[in-house]
Protein backbone atom coordinates (compact mmCIF):
# COMPACT_ATOMS: atom_id res chain seq x y z
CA UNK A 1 -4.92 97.12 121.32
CA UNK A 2 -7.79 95.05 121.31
CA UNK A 3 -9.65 94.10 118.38
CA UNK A 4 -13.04 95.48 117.80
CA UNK A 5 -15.91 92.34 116.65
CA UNK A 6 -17.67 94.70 114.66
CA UNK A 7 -14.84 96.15 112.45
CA UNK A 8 -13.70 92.33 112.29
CA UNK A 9 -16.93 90.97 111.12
CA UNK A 10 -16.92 93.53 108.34
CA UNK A 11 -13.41 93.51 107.08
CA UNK A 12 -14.25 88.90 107.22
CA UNK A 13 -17.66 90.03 105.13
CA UNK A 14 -16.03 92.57 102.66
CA UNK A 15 -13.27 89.95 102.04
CA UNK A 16 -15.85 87.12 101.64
CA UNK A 17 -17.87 89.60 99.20
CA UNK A 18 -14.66 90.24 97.54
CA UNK A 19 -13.99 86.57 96.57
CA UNK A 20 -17.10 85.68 96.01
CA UNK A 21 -17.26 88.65 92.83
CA UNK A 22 -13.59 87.15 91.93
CA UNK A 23 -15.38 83.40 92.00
CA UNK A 24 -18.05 84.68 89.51
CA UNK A 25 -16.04 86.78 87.33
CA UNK A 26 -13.31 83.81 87.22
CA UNK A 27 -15.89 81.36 86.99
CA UNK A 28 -17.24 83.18 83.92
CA UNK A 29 -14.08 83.32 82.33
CA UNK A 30 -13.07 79.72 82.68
CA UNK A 31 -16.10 78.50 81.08
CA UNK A 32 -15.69 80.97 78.19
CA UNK A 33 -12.32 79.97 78.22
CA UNK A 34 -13.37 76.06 77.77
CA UNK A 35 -15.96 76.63 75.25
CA UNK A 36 -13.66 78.45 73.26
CA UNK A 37 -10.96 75.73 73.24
CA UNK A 38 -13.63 72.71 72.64
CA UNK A 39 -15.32 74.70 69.41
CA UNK A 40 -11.90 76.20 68.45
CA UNK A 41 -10.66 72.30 68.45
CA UNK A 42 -13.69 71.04 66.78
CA UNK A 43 -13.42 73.91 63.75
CA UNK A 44 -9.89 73.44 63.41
CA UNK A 45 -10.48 70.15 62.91
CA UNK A 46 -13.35 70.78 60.62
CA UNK A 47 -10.94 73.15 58.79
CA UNK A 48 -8.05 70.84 58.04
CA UNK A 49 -10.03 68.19 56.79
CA UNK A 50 -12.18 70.83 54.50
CA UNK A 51 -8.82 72.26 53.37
CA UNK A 52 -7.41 68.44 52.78
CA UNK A 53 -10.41 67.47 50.43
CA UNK A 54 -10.53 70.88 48.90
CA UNK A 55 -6.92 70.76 47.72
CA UNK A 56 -7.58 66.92 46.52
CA UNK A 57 -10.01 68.11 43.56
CA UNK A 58 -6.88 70.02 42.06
CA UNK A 59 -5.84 67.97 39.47
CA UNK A 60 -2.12 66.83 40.38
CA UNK A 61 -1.95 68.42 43.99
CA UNK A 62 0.96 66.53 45.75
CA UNK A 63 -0.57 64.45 49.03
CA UNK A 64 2.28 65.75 50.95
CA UNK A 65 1.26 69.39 50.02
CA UNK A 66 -1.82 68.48 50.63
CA UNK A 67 -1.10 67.41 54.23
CA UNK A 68 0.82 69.90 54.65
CA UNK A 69 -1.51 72.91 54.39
CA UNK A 70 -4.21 71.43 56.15
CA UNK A 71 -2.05 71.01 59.09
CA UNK A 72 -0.73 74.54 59.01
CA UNK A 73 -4.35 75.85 58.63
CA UNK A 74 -5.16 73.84 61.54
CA UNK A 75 -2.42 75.18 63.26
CA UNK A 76 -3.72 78.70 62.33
CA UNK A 77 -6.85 78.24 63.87
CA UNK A 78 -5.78 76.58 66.89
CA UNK A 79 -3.48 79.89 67.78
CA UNK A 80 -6.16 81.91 67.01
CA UNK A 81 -8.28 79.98 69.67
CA UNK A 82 -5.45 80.81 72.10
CA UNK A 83 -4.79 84.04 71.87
CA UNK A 84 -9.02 84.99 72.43
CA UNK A 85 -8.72 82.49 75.26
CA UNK A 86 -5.92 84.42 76.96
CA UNK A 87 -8.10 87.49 76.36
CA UNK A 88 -11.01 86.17 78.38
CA UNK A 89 -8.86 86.42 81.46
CA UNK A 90 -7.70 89.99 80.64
CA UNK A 91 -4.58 89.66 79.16
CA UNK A 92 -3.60 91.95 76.26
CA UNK A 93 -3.79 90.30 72.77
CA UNK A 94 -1.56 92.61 71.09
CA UNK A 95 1.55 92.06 73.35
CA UNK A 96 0.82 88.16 72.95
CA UNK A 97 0.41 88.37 69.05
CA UNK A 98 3.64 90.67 69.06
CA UNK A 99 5.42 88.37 71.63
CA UNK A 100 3.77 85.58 69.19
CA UNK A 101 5.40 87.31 66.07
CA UNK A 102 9.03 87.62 68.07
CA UNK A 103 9.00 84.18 69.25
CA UNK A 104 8.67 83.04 65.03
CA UNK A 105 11.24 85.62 63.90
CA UNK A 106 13.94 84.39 66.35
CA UNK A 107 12.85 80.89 65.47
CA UNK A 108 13.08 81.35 61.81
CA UNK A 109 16.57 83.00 62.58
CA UNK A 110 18.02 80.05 63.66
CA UNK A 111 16.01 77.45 61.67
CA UNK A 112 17.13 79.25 58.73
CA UNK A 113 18.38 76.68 57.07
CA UNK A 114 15.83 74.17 57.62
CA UNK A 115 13.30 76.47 55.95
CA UNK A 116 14.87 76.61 53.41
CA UNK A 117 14.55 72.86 52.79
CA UNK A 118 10.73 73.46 53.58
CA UNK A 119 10.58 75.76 50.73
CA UNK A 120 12.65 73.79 48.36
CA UNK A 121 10.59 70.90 49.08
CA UNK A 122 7.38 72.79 48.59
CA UNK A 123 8.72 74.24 45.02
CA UNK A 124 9.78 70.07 44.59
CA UNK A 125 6.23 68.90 45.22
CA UNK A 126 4.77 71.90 43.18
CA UNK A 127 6.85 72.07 39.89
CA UNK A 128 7.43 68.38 40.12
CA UNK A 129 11.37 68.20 38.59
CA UNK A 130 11.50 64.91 40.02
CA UNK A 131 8.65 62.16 41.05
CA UNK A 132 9.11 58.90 43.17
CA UNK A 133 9.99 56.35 40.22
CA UNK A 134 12.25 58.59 38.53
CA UNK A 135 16.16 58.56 38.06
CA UNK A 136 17.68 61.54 38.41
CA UNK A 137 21.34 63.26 38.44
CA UNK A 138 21.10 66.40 40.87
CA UNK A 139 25.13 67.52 40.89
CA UNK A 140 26.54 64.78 42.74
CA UNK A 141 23.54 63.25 43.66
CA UNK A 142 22.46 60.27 41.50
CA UNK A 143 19.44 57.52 42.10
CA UNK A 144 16.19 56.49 41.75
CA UNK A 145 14.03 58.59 43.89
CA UNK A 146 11.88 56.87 46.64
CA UNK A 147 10.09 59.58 48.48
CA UNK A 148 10.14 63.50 48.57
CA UNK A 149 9.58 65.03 52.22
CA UNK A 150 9.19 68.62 52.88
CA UNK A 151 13.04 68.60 54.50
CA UNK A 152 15.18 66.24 52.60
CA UNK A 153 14.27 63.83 49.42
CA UNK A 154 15.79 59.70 49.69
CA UNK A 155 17.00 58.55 46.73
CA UNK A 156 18.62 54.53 45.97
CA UNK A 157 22.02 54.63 44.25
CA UNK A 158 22.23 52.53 41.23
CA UNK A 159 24.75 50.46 43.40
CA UNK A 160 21.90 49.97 46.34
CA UNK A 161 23.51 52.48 48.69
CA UNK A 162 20.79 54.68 50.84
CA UNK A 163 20.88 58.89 49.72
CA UNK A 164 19.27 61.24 51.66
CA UNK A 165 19.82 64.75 49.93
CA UNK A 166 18.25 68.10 51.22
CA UNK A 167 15.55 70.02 49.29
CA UNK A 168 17.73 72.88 48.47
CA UNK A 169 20.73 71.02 47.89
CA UNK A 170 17.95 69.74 44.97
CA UNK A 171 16.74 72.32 44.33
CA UNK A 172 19.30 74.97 43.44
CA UNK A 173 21.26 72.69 40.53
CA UNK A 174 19.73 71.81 37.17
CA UNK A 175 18.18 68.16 37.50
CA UNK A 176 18.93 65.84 34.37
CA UNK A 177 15.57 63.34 34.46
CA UNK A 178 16.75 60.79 32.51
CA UNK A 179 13.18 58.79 33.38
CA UNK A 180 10.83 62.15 32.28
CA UNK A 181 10.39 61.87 28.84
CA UNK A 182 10.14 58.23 28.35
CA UNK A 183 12.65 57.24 25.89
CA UNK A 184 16.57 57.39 26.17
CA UNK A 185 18.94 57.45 23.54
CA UNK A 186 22.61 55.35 23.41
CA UNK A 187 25.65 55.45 20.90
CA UNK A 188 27.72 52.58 20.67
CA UNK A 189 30.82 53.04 18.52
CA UNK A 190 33.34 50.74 16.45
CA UNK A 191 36.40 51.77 14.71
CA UNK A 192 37.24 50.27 11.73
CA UNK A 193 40.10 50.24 9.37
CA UNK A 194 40.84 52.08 6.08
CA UNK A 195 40.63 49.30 3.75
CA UNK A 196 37.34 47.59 5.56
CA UNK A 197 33.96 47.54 4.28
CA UNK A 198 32.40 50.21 6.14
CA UNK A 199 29.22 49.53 4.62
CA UNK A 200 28.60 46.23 5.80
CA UNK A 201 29.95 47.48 9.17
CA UNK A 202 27.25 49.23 9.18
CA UNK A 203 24.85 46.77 7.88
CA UNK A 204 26.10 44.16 10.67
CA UNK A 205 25.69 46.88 13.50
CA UNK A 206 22.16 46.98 12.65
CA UNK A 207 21.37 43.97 11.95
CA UNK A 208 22.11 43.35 15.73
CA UNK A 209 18.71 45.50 16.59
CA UNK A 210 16.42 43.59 14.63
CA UNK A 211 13.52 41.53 16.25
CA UNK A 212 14.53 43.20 19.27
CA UNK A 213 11.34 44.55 20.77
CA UNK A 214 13.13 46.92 23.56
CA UNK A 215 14.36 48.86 20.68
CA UNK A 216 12.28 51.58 19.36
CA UNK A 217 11.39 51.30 15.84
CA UNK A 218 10.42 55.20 15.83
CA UNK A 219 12.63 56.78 16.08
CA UNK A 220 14.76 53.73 14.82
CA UNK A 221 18.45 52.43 14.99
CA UNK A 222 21.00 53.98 12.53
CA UNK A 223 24.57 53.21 11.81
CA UNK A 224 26.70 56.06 10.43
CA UNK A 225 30.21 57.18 10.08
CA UNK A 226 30.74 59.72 12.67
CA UNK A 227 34.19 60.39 12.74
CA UNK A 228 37.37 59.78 10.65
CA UNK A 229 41.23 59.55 11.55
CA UNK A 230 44.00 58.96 9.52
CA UNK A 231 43.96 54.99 10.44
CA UNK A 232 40.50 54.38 11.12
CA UNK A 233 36.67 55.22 10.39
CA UNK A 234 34.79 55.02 13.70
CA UNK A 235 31.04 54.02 12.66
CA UNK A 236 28.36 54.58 15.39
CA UNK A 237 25.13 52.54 16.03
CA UNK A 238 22.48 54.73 17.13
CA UNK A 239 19.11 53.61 19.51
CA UNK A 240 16.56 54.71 21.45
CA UNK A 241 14.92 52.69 24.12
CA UNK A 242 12.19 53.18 27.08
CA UNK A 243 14.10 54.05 29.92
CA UNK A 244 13.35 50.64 31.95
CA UNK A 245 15.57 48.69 29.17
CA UNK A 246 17.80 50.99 28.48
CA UNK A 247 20.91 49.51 30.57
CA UNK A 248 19.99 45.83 29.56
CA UNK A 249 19.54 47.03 25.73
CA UNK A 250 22.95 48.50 26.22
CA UNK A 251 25.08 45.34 27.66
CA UNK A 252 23.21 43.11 24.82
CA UNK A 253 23.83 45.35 22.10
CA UNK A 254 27.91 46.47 23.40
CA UNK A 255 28.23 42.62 23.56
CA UNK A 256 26.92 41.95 19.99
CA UNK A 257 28.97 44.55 18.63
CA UNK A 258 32.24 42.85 20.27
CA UNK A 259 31.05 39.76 18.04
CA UNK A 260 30.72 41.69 15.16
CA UNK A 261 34.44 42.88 15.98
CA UNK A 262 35.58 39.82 16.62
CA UNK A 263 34.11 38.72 13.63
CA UNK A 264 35.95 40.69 11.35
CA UNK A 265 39.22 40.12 12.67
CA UNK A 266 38.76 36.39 12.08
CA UNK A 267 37.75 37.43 8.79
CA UNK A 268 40.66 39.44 7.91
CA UNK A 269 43.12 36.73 9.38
């Protein structure tokens, strides 16, 4: 069968026509496609640092919030940007937003738990039961805490040791602050016999507190009788100090009221 010129020059021209209207069309598209992307990069950018200052004039916003919702708005905008991109070559936007949406619920599915440190830590940076400077008891968790992430919150043990504890491990036990409310309050006890002057027991006990500037003088220290047995009265010195000197307070004043102890068992000898 031999091949006619004519119908091959026409079918070579039709072709050629063919990709020439897919050159334009395309050619369209990928520009639209690139402005889109460079202005959808510049007002997400625009938008995260707007959000980011805008969230800094509320008084006592957490940085880390802070940060953290300007990144997720940027976020927003930038997948936004995508999904009109994807429409400028044709593709349906409702199958990729519903795709979109499937892709985040299976996600979320198995990220479960980690979200839910991302919440706790949220509701931690919001409500504020704990700040960085503060010692806290959280269940078993105990320390002073050093920073509070969005997934887990580090703590130091009293004894130096490195705690990393996750938000809702935090979050869902009652937190004793014992740094809060700026004053702590310690008992130190000393029993004494029947037939001892309780009164100057009491007199000695707080005679230990005086000049001591650690020790609050409002409320201030108090020794009373706070419990009685058949062979003893056990008197109590009560304190309050700032938090800061509380456990230096406490070794001073426990080792002063050994002396006075010791004291009165030389004097009874």
């Amino acid at each position: 069968m031999e091949l006619d010129p004519q119908n091959a020059f026409n079918a070579i021209q039709t072709g050629v026509q063919q990709a020439s209207a897919l050159v334009v069309t395309y050619s369209f598209s990928v520009i639209g496609a690139i402005l889109l992307l460079v202005i959808g990069y510049i007002v997400a950018g625009l938008v995260e640092r707007w959000l980011y200052a805008g969230l800094g004039q509320v008084s006592g916003f957490d940085l880390t919030l802070r940060r953290f919702f300007s990144k997720i708005a940027r976020y927003v905008v930038l997948g936004l940007v995508t999904v009109m991109v994807l429409g400028q070559f044709g593709i349906q936007t409702a199958s990729v937003i519903a795709a979109i949406g499937a892709i985040g619920l299976a996600i979320g599915l198995a990220l479960q738990g980690t979200l839910q440190n991302i919440a706790a830590g949220i509701m931690l940076l919001a409500l504020r039961p704990l700040r960085i400077g503060e010692y806290v008891e959280v269940g078993s968790v105990t320390g002073t805490v050093e920073e509070i992430g969005l997934f887990a919150t580090r703590l130091r043990a009293a004894d130096g040791v490195y705690v990393l504890a996750p938000n809702s491990t935090l979050w869902t036990q009652p937190v004793k602050n014992y740094t809060r409310n700026g004053v702590r309050r310690n008992d130190i006890t000393i029993s004494a016999g029947p037939d001892e002057d309780v009164e100057q027991i009491q007199k000695s006990l707080v005679k230990l507190t005086v000049g001591d500037k650690r020790i609050l003088q409002n409320p201030g220290p108090q020794a009373f009788v706070s419990d009685l047995t058949e062979d003893s009265v056990v008197v109590t010195l009560r304190y309050w100090t700032s938090p800061g000197d509380f456990a230096a307070v406490k070794a001073d004043l426990t080792k002063g009221t050994r002396n006075v102890f010791h004291a009165r068992k030389l004097a009874a000898e």
